[in-house]
Every structure is written in structure tokens, then in C-alpha cells.
N, C-alpha and C. Protein backbone atom coordinates (compact mmCIF):
# COMPACT_ATOMS: atom_id res chain seq x y z
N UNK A 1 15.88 1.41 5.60
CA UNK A 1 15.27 0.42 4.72
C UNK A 1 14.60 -0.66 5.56
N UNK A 2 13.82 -1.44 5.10
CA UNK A 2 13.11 -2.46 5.39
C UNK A 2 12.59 -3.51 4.48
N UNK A 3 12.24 -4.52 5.00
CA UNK A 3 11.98 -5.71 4.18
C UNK A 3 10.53 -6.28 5.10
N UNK A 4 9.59 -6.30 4.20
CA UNK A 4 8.64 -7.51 4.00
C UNK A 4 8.35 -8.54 3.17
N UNK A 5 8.00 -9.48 3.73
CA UNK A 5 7.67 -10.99 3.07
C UNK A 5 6.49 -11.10 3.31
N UNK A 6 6.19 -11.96 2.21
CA UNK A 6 4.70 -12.93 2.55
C UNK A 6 5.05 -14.48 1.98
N UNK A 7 4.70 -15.48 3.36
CA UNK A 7 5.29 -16.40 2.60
C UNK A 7 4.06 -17.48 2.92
N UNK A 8 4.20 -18.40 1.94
CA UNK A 8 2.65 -19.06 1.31
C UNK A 8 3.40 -20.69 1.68
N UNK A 9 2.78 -21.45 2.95
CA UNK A 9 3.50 -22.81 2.91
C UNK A 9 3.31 -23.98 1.66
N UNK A 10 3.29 -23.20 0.44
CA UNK A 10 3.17 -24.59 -0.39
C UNK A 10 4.41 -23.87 -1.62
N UNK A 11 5.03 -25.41 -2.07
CA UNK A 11 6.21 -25.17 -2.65
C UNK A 11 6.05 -26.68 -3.76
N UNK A 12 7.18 -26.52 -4.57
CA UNK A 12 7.34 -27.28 -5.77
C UNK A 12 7.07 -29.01 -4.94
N UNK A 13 7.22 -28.93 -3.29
CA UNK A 13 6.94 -30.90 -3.23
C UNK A 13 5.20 -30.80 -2.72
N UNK A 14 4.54 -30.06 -3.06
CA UNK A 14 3.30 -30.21 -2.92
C UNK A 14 2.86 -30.51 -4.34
N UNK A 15 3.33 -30.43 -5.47
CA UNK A 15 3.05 -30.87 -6.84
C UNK A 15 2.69 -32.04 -7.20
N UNK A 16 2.06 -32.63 -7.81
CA UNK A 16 2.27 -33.83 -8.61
C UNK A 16 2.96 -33.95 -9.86
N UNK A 17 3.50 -35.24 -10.22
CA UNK A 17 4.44 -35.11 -11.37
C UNK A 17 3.77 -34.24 -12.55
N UNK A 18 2.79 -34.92 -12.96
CA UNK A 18 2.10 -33.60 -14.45
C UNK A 18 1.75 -32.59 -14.14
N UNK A 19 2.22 -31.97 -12.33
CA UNK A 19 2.13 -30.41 -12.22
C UNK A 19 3.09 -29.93 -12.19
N UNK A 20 4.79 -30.26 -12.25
CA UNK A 20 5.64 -30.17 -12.05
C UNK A 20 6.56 -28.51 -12.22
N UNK A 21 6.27 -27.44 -11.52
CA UNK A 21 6.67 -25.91 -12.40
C UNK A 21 5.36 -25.49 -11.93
N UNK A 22 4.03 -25.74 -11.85
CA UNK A 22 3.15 -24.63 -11.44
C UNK A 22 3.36 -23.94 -10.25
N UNK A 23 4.04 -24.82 -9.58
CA UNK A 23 4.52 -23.78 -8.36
C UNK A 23 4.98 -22.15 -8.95
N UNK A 24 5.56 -22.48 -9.18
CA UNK A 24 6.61 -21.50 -10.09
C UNK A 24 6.21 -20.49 -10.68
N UNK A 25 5.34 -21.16 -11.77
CA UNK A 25 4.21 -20.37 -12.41
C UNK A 25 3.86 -19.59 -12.18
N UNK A 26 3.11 -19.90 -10.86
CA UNK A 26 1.61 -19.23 -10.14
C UNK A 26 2.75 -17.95 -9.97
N UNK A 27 3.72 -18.47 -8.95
CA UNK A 27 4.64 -16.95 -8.42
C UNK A 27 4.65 -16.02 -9.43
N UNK A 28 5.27 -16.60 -10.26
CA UNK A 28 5.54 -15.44 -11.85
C UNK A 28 4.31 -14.71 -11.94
N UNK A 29 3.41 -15.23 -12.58
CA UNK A 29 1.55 -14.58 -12.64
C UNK A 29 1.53 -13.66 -11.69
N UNK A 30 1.63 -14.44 -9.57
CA UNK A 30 0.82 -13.62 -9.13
C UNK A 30 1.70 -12.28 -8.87
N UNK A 31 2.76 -12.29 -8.69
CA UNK A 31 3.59 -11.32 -8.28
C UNK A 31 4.09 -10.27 -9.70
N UNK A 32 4.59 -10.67 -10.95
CA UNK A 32 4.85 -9.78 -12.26
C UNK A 32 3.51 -9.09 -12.57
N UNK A 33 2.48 -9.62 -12.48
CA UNK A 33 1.24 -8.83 -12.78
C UNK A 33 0.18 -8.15 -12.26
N UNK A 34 1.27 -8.00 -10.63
CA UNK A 34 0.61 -7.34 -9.61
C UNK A 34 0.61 -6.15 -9.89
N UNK A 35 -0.35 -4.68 -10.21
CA UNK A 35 -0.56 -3.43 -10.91
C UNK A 35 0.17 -2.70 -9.39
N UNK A 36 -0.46 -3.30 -8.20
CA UNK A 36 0.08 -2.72 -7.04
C UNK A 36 1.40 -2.78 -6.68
N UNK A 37 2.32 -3.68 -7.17
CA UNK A 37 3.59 -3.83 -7.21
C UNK A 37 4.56 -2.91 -7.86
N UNK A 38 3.65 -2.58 -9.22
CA UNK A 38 4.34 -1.47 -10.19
C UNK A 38 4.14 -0.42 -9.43
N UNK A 39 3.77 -0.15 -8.57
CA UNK A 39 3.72 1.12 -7.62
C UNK A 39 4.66 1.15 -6.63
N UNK A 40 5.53 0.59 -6.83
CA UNK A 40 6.79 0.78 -5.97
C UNK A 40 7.95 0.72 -7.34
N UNK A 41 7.86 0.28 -8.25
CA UNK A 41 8.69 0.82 -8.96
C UNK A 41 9.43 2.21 -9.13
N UNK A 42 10.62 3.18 -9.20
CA UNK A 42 11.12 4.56 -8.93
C UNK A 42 11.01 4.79 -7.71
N UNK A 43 11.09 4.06 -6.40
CA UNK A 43 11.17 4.23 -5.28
C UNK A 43 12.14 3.99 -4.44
N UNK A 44 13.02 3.03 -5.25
CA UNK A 44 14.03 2.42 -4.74
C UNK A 44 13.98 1.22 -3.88
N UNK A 45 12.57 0.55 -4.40
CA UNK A 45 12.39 -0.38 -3.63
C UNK A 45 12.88 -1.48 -4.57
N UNK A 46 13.06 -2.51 -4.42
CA UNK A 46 13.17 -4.22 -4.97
C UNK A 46 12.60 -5.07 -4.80
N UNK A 47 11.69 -5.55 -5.73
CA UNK A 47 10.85 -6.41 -5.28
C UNK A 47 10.84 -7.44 -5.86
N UNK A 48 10.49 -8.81 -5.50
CA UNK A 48 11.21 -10.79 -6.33
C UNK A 48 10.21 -11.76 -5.15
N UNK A 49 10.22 -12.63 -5.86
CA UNK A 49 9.87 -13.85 -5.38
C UNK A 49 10.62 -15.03 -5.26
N UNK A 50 10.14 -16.20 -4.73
CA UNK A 50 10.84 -17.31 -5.21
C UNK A 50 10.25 -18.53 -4.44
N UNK A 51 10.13 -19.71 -5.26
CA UNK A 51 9.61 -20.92 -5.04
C UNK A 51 10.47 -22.09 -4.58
N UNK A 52 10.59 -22.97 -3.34
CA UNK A 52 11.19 -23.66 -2.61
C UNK A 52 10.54 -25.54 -2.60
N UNK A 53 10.79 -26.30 -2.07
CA UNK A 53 10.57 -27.11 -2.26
C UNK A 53 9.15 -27.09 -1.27
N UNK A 54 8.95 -26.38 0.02
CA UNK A 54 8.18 -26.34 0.71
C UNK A 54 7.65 -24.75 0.88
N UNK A 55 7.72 -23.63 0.05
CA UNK A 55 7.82 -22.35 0.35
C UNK A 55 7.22 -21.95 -0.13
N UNK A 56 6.51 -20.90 -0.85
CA UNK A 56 6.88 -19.33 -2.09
C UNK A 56 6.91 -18.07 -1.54
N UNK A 57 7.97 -17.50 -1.39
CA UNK A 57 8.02 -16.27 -0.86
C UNK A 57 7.96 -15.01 -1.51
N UNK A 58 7.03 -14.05 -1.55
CA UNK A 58 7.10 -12.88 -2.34
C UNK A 58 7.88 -11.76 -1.10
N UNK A 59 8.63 -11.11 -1.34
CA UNK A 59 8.69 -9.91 -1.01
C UNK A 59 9.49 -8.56 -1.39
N UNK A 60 9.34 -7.41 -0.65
CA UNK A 60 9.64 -6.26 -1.04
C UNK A 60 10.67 -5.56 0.20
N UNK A 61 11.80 -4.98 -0.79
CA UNK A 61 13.08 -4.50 0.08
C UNK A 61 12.66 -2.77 0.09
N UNK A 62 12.55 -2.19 0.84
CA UNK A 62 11.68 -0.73 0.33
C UNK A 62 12.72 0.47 1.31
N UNK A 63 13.08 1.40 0.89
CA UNK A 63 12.99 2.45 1.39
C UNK A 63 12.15 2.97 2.78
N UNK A 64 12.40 3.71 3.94
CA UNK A 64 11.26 3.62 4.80
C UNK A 64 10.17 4.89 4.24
N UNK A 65 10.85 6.22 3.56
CA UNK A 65 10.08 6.98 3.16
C UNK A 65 10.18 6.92 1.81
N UNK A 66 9.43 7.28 0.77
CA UNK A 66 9.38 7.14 -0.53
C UNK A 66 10.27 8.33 -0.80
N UNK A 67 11.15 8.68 -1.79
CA UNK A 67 11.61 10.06 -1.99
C UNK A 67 11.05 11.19 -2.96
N UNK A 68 9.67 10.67 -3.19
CA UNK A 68 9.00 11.82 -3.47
C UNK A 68 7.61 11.92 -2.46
N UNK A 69 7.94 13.32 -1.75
CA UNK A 69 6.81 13.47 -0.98
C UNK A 69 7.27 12.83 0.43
N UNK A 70 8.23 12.52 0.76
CA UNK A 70 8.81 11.35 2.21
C UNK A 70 7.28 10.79 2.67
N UNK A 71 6.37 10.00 2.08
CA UNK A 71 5.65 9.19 2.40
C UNK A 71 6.20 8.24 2.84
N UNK A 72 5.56 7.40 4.18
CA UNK A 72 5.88 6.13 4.30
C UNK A 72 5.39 4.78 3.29
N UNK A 73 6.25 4.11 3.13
CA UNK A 73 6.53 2.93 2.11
C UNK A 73 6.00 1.70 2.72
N UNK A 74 5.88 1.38 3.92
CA UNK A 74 5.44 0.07 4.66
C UNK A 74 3.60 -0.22 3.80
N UNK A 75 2.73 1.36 3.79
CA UNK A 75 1.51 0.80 3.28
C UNK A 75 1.95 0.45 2.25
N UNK A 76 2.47 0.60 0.96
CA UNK A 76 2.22 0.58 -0.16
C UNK A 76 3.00 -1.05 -0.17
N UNK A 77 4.40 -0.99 0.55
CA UNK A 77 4.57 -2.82 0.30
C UNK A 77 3.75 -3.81 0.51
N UNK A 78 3.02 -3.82 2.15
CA UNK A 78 2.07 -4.51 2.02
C UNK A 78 0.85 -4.90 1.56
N UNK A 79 0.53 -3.13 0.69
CA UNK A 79 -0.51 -3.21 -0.49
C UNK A 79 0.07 -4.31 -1.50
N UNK A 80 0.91 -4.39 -1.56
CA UNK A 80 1.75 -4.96 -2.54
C UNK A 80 1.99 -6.04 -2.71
N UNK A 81 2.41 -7.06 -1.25
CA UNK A 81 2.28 -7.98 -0.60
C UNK A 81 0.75 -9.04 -0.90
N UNK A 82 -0.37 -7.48 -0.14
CA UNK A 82 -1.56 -8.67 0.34
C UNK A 82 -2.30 -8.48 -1.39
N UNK A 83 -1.93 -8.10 -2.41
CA UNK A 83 -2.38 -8.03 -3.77
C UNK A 83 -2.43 -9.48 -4.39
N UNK A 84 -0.74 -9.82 -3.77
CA UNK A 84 -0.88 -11.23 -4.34
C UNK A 84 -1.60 -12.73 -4.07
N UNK A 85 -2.26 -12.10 -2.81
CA UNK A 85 -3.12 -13.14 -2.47
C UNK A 85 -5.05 -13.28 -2.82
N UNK A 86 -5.36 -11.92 -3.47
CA UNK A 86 -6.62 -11.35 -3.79
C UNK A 86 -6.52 -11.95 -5.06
């Protein structure tokens, strides 16, 4: 197994008060509605985010070969990964 991150230096104290949660937000949006993400779904991979006071970290816990086909899994996380920044 393996793990990649992508981590973005802005977090909930880069906000202003009437932005208070978009940190948060954005994570939810960019990462739940990543189409490339659902492509590691049935792989046995795990994939989450999470927003820090100075942070947001997306990443993916993956299998090294997929178990259908023993493809390697590293492209498809970091497909997965650099999705959320496009």
C-alpha cells in the first residue's frame, strides 16, 4: 500500500469572518466531485480530505496494484490528486 497527499497551504485562518467554513467548502466541492476520484472507488483504495487552521489536505491510501488487471495505482491517485487542483 501507499499513500499520497496533496496539500494546499491555505486553511480556515486565511478566512475572513463572513468567510468563515469556505475553507471547508471548497474541500468538500473539490475533492466529492472529483469524477477522477470515483475511479478509485472498488479498488481498495480510501480516499478524504481535511481542512486545518493553516492546511487542506486531500489524499489517497491506495493499493500498489489495482486487483483487477494488477495495474499500478500510483497513476490513477495522482490523476486523482492533480484533478483537484484543475
Amino acid at each position: 500500500r501507499f499513500e499520497a497527499h496533496l496539500q494546499v497551504f491555505s486553511g480556515s485562518s486565511d478566512e475572513l469572518e463572513p468567510q468563515q467554513g469556505i475553507a471547508h467548502l471548497t474541500e468538500h466541492v473539490a475533492y466529492m466531485g472529483s469524477r477522477k476520484r470515483e475511479r478509485l472507488f472498488g479498488t481498495g483504495s480510501q480516499t478524504n480530505a481535511y481542512t486545518d487552521f493553516h492546511h487542506t489536505v486531500f489524499y489517497a491510501a491506495c493499493p500498489v496494484l489495482s486487483p483487477r488487471g494488477n495495474q499500478p495505482m500510483l497513476p490513477m491517485a495522482l490523476d486523482a490528486l492533480v484533478d483537484v487542483m484543475e
